[in-house]
PDB file of N, CA and C in Angstrom:
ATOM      1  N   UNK A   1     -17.725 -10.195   2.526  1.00  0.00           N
ATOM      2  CA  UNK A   1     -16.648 -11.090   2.157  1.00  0.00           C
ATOM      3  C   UNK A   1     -15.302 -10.374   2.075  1.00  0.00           C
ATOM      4  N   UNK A   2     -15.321  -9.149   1.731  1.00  0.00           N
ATOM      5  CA  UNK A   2     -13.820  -8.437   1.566  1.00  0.00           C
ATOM      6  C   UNK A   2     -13.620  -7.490   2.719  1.00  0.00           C
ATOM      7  N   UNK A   3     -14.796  -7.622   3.817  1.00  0.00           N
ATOM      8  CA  UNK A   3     -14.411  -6.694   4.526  1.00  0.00           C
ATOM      9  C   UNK A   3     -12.726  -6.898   4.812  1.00  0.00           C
ATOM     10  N   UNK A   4     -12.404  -7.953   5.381  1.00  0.00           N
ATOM     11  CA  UNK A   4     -11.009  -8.418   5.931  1.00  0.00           C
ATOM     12  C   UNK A   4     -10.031  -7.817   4.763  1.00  0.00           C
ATOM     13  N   UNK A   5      -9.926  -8.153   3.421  1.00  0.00           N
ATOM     14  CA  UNK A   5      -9.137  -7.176   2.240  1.00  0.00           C
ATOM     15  C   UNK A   5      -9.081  -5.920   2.485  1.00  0.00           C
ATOM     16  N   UNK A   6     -10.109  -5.345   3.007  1.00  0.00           N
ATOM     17  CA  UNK A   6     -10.575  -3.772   2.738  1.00  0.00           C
ATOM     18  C   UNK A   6      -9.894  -2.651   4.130  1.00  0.00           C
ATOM     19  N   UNK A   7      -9.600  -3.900   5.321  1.00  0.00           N
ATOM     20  CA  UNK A   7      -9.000  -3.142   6.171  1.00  0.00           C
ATOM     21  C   UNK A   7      -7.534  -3.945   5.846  1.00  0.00           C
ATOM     22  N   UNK A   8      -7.072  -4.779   5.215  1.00  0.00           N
ATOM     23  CA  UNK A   8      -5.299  -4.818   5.310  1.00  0.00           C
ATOM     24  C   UNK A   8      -5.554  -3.615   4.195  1.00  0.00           C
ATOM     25  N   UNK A   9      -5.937  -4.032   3.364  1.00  0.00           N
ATOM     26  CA  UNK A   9      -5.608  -2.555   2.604  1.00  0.00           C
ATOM     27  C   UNK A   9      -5.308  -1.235   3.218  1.00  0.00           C
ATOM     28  N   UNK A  10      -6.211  -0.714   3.978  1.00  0.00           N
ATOM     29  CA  UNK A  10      -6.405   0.709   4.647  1.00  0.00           C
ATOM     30  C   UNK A  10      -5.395   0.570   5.666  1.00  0.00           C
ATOM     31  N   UNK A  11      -4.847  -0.508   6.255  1.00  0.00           N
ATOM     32  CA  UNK A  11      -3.956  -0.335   7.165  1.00  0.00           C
ATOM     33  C   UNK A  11      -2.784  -0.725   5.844  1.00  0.00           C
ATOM     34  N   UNK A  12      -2.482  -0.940   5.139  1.00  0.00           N
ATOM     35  CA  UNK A  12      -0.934  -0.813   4.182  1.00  0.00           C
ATOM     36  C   UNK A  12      -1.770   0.241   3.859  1.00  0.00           C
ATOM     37  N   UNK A  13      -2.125   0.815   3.372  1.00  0.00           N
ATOM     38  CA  UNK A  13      -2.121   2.823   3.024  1.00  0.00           C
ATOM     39  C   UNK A  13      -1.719   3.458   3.597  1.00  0.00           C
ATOM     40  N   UNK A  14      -2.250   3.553   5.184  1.00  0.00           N
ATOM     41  CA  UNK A  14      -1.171   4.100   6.066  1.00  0.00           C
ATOM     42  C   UNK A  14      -0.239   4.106   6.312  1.00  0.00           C
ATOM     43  N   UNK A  15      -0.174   2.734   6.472  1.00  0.00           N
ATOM     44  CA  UNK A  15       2.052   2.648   6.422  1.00  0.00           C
ATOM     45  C   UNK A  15       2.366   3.348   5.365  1.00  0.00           C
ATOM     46  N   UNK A  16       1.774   3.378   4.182  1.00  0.00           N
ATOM     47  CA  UNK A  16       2.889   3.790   2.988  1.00  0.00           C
ATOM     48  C   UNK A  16       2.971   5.221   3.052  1.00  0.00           C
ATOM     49  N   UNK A  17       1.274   5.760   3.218  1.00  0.00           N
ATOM     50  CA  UNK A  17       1.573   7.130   3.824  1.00  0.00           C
ATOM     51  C   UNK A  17       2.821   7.604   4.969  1.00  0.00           C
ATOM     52  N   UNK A  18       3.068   6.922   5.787  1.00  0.00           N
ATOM     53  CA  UNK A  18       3.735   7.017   7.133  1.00  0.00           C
ATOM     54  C   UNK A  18       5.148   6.867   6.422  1.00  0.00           C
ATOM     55  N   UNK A  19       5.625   6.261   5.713  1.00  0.00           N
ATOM     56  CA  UNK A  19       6.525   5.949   5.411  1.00  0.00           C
ATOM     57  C   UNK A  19       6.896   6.935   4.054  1.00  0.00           C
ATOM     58  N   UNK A  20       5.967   7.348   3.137  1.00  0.00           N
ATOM     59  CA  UNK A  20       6.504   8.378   2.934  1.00  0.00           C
ATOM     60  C   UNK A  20       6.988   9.351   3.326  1.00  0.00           C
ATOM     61  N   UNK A  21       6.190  10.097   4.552  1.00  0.00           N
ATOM     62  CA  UNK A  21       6.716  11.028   5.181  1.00  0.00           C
ATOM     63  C   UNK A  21       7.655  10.916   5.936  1.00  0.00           C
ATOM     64  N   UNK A  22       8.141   9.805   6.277  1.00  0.00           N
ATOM     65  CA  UNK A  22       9.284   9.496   6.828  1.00  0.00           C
ATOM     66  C   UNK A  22      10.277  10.065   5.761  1.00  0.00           C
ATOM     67  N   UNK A  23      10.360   9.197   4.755  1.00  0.00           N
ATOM     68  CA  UNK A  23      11.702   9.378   3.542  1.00  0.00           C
ATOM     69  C   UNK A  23      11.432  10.477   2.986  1.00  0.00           C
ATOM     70  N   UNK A  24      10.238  11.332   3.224  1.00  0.00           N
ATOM     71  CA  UNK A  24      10.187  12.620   2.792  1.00  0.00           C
ATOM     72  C   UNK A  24      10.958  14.055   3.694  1.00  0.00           C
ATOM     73  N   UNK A  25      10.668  13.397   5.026  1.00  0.00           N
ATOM     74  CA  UNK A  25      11.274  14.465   5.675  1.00  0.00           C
ATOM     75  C   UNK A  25      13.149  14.084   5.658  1.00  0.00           C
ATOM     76  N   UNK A  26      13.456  12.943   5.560  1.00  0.00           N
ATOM     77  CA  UNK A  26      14.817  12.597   5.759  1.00  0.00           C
ATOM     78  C   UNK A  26      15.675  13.151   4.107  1.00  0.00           C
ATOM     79  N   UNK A  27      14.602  13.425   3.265  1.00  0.00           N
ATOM     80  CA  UNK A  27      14.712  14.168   2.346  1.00  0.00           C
ATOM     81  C   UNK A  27      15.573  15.916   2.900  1.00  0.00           C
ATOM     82  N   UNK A  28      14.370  15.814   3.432  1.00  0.00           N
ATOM     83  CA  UNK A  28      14.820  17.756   3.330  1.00  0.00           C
ATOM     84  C   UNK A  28      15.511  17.803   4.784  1.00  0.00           C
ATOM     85  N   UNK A  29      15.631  16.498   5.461  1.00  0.00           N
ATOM     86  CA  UNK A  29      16.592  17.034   6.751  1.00  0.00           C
ATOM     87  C   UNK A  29      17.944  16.390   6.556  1.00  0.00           C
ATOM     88  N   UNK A  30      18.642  15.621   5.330  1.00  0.00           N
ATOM     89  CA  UNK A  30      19.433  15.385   4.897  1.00  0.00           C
ATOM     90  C   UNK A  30      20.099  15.899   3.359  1.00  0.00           C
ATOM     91  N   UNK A  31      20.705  17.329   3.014  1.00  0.00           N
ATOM     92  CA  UNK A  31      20.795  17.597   1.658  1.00  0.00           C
ATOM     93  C   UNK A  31      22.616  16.365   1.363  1.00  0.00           C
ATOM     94  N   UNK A  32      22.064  16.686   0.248  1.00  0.00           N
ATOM     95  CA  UNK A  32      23.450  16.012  -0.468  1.00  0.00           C
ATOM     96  C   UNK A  32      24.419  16.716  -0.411  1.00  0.00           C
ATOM     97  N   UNK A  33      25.933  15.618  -0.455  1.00  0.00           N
ATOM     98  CA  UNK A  33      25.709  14.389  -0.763  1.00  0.00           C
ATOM     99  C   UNK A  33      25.348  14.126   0.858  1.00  0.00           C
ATOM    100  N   UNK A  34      24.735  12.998   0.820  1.00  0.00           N
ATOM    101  CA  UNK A  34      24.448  12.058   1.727  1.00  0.00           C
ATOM    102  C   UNK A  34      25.332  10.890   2.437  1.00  0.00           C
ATOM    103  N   UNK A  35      25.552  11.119   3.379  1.00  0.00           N
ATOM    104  CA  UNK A  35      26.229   9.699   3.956  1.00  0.00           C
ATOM    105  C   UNK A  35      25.905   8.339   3.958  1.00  0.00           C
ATOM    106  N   UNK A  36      26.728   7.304   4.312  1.00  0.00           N
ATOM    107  CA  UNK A  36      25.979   5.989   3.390  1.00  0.00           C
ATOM    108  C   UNK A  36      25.402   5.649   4.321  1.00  0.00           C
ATOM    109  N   UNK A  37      24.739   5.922   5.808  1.00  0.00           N
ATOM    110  CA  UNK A  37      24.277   5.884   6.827  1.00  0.00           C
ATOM    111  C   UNK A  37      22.552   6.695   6.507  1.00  0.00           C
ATOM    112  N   UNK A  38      22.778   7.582   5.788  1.00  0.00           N
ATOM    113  CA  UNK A  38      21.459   8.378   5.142  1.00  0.00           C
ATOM    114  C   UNK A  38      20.799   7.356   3.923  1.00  0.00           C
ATOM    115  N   UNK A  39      22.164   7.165   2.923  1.00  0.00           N
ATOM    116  CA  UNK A  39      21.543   6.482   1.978  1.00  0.00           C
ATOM    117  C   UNK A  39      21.104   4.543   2.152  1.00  0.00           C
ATOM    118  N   UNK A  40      21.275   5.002   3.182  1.00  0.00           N
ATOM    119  CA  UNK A  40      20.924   3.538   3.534  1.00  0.00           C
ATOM    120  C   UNK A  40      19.497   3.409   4.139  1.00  0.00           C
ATOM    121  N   UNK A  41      18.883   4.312   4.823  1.00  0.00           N
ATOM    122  CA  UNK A  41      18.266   5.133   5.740  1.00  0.00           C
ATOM    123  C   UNK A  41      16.857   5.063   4.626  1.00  0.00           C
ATOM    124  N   UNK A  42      17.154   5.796   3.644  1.00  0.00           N
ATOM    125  CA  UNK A  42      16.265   6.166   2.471  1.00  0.00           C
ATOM    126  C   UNK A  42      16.641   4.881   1.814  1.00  0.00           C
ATOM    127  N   UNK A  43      17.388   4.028   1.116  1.00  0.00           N
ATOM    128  CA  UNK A  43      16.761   2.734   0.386  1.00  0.00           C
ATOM    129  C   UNK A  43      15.827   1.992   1.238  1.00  0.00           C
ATOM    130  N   UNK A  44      16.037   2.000   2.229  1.00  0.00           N
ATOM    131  CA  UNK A  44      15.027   0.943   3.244  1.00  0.00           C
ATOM    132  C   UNK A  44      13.954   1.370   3.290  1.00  0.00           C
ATOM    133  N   UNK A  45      13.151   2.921   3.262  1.00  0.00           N
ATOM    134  CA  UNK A  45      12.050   3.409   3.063  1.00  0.00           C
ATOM    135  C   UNK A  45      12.010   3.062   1.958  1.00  0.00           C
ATOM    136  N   UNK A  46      12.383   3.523   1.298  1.00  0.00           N
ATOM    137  CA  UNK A  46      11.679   2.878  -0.830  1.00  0.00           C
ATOM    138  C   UNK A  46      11.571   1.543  -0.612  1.00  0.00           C
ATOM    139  N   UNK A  47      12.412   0.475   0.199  1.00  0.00           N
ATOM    140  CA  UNK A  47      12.117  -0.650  -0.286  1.00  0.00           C
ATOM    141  C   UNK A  47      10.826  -1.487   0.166  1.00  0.00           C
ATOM    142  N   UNK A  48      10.410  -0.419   1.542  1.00  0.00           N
ATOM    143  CA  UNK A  48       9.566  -0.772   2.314  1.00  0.00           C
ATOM    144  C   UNK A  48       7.733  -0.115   1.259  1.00  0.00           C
ATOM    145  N   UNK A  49       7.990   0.833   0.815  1.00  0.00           N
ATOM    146  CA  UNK A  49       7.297   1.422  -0.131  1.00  0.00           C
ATOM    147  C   UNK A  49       6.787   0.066  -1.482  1.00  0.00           C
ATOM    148  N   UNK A  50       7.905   0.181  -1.162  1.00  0.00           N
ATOM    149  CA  UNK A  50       7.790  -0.657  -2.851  1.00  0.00           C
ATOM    150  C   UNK A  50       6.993  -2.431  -2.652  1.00  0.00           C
ATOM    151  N   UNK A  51       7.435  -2.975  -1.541  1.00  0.00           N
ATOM    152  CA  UNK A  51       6.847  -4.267  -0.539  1.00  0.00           C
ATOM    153  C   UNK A  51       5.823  -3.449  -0.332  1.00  0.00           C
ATOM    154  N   UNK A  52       5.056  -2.967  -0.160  1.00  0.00           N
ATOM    155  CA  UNK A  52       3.509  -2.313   0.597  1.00  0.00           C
ATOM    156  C   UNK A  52       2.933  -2.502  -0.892  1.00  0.00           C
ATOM    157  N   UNK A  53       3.848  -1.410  -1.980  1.00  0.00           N
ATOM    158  CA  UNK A  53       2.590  -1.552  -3.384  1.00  0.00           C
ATOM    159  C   UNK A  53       2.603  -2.824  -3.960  1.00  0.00           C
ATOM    160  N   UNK A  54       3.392  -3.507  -4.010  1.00  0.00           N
ATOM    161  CA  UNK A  54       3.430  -5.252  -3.937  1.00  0.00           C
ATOM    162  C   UNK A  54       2.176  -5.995  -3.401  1.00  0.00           C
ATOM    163  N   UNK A  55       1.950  -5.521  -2.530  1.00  0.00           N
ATOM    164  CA  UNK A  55       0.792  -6.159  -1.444  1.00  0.00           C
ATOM    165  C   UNK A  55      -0.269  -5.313  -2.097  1.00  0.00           C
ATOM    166  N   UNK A  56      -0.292  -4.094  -1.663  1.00  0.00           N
ATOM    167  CA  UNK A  56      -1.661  -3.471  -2.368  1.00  0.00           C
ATOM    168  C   UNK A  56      -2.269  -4.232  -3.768  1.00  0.00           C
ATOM    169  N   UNK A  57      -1.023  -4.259  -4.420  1.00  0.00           N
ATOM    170  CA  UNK A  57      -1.558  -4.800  -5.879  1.00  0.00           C
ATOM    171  C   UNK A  57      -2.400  -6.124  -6.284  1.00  0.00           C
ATOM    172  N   UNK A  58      -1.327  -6.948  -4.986  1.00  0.00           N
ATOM    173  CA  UNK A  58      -2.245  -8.366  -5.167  1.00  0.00           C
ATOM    174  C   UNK A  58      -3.543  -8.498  -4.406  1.00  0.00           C
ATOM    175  N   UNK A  59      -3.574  -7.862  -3.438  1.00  0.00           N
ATOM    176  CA  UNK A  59      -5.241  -7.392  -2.720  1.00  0.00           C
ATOM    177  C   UNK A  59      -6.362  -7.479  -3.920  1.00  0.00           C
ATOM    178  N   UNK A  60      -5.487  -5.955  -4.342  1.00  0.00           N
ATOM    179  CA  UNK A  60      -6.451  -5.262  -4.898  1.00  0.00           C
ATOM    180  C   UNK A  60      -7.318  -6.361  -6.093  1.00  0.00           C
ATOM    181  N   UNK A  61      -6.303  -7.330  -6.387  1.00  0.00           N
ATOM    182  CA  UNK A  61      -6.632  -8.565  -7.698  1.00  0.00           C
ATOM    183  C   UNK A  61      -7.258  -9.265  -7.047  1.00  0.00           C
ATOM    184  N   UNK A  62      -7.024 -10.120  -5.550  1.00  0.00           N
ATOM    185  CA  UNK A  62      -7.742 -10.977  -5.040  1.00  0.00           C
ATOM    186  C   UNK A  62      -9.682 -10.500  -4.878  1.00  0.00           C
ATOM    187  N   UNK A  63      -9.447  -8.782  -4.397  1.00  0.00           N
ATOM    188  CA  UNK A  63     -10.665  -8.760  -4.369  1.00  0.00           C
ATOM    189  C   UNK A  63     -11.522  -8.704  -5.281  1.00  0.00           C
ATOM    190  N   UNK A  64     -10.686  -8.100  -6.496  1.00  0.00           N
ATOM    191  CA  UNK A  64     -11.298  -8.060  -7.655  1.00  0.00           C
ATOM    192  C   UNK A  64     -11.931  -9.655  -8.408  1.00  0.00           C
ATOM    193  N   UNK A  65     -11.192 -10.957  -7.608  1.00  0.00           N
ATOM    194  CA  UNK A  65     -11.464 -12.199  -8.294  1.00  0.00           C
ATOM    195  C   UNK A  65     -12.820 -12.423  -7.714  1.00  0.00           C
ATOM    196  N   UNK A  66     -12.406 -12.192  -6.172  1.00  0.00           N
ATOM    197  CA  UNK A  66     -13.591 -12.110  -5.004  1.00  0.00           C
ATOM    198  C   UNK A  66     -14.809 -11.445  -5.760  1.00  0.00           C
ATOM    199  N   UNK A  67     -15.219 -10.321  -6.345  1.00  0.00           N
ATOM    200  CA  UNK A  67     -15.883  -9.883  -6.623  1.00  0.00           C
ATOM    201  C   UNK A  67     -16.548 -10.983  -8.098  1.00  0.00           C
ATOM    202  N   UNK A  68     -15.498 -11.189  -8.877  1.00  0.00           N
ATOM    203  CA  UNK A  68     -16.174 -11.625  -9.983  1.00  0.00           C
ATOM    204  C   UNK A  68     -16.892 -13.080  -9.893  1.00  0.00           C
ATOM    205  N   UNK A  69     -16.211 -13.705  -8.464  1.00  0.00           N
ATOM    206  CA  UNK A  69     -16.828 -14.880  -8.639  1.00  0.00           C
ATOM    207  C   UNK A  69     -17.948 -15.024  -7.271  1.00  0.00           C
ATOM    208  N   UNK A  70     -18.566 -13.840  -6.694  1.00  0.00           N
ATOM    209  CA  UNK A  70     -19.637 -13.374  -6.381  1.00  0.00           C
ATOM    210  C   UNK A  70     -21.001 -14.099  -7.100  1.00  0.00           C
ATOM    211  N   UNK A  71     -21.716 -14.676  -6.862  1.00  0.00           N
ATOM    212  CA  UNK A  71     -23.052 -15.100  -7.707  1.00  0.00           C
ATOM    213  C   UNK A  71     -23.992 -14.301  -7.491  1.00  0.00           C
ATOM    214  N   UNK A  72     -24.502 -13.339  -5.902  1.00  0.00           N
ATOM    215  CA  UNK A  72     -25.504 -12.995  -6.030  1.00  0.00           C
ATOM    216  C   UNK A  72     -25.199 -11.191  -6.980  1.00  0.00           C
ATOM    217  N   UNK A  73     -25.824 -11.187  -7.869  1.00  0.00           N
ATOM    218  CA  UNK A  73     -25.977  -9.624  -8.489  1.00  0.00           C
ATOM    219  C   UNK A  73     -25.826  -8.255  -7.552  1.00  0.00           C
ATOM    220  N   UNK A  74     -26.216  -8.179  -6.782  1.00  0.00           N
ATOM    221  CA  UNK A  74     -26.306  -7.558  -5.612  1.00  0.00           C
ATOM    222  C   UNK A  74     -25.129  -7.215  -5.062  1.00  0.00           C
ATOM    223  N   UNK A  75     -24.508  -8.599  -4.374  1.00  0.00           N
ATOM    224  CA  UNK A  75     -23.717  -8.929  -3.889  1.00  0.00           C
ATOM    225  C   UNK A  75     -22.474  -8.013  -4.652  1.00  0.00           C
ATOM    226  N   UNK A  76     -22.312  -8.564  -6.194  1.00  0.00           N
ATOM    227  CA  UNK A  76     -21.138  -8.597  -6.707  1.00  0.00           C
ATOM    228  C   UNK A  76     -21.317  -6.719  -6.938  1.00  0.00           C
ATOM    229  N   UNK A  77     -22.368  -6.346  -7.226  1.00  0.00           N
ATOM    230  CA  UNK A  77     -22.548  -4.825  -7.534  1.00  0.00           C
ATOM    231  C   UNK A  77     -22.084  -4.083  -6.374  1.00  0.00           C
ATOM    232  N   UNK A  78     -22.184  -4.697  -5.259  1.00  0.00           N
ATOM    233  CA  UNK A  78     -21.759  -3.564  -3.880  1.00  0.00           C
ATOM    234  C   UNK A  78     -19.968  -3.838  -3.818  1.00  0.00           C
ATOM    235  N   UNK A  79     -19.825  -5.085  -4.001  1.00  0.00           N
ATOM    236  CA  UNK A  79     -18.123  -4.846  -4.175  1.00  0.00           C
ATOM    237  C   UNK A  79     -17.875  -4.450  -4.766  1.00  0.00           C
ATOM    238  N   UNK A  80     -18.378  -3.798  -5.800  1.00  0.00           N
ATOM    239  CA  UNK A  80     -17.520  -3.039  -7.273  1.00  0.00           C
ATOM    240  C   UNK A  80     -17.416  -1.839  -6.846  1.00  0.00           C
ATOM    241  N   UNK A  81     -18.496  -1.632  -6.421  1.00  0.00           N
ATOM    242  CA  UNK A  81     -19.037  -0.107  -5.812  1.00  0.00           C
ATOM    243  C   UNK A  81     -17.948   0.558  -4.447  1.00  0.00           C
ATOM    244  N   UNK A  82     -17.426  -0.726  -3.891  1.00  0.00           N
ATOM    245  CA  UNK A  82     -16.347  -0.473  -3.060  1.00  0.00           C
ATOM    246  C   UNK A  82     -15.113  -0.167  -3.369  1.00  0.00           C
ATOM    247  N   UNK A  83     -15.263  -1.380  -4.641  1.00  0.00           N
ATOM    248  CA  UNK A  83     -13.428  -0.928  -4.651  1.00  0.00           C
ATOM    249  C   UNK A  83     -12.912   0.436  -5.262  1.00  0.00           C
TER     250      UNK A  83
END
């Protein structure tokens, strides 16, 4: 039932990974001060960061509802075991 949750998830991990290292390297290949062309550069990574843990978060609740309203025992024990 969560397979479909379990890969948007893993694919928003990556982006956020990806996207850290983006605003990480524009970090150390831009020192301060910064131009508003840089700092513009880097809010759009954070904001894109910040929209991904947005999403992660409500996943992570949907599957968790997914899980609780699971009937078979089994069932609901292997999603727990996943998340």
């Amino acid at each position: 039932m969560s397979d479909r949750l379990q890969i948007n998830l893993q694919r928003t991990y990556n982006e956020v990974l990806e996207s850290r290292d983006e605003y990480n390297t524009m970090l150390a290949n831009n020192p301060r001060p910064w131009s508003k062309d840089t700092r513009i550069k880097l809010g759009s990574r954070l904001q894109v960061i910040k929209q991904h843990h947005s999403y992660m978060l409500q996943a992570l609740e949907k599957w968790e509802d997914l899980a609780r309203k699971t009937k078979d025992a089994d069932q609901r024990t292997a999603e727990y075991e996943r998340s």
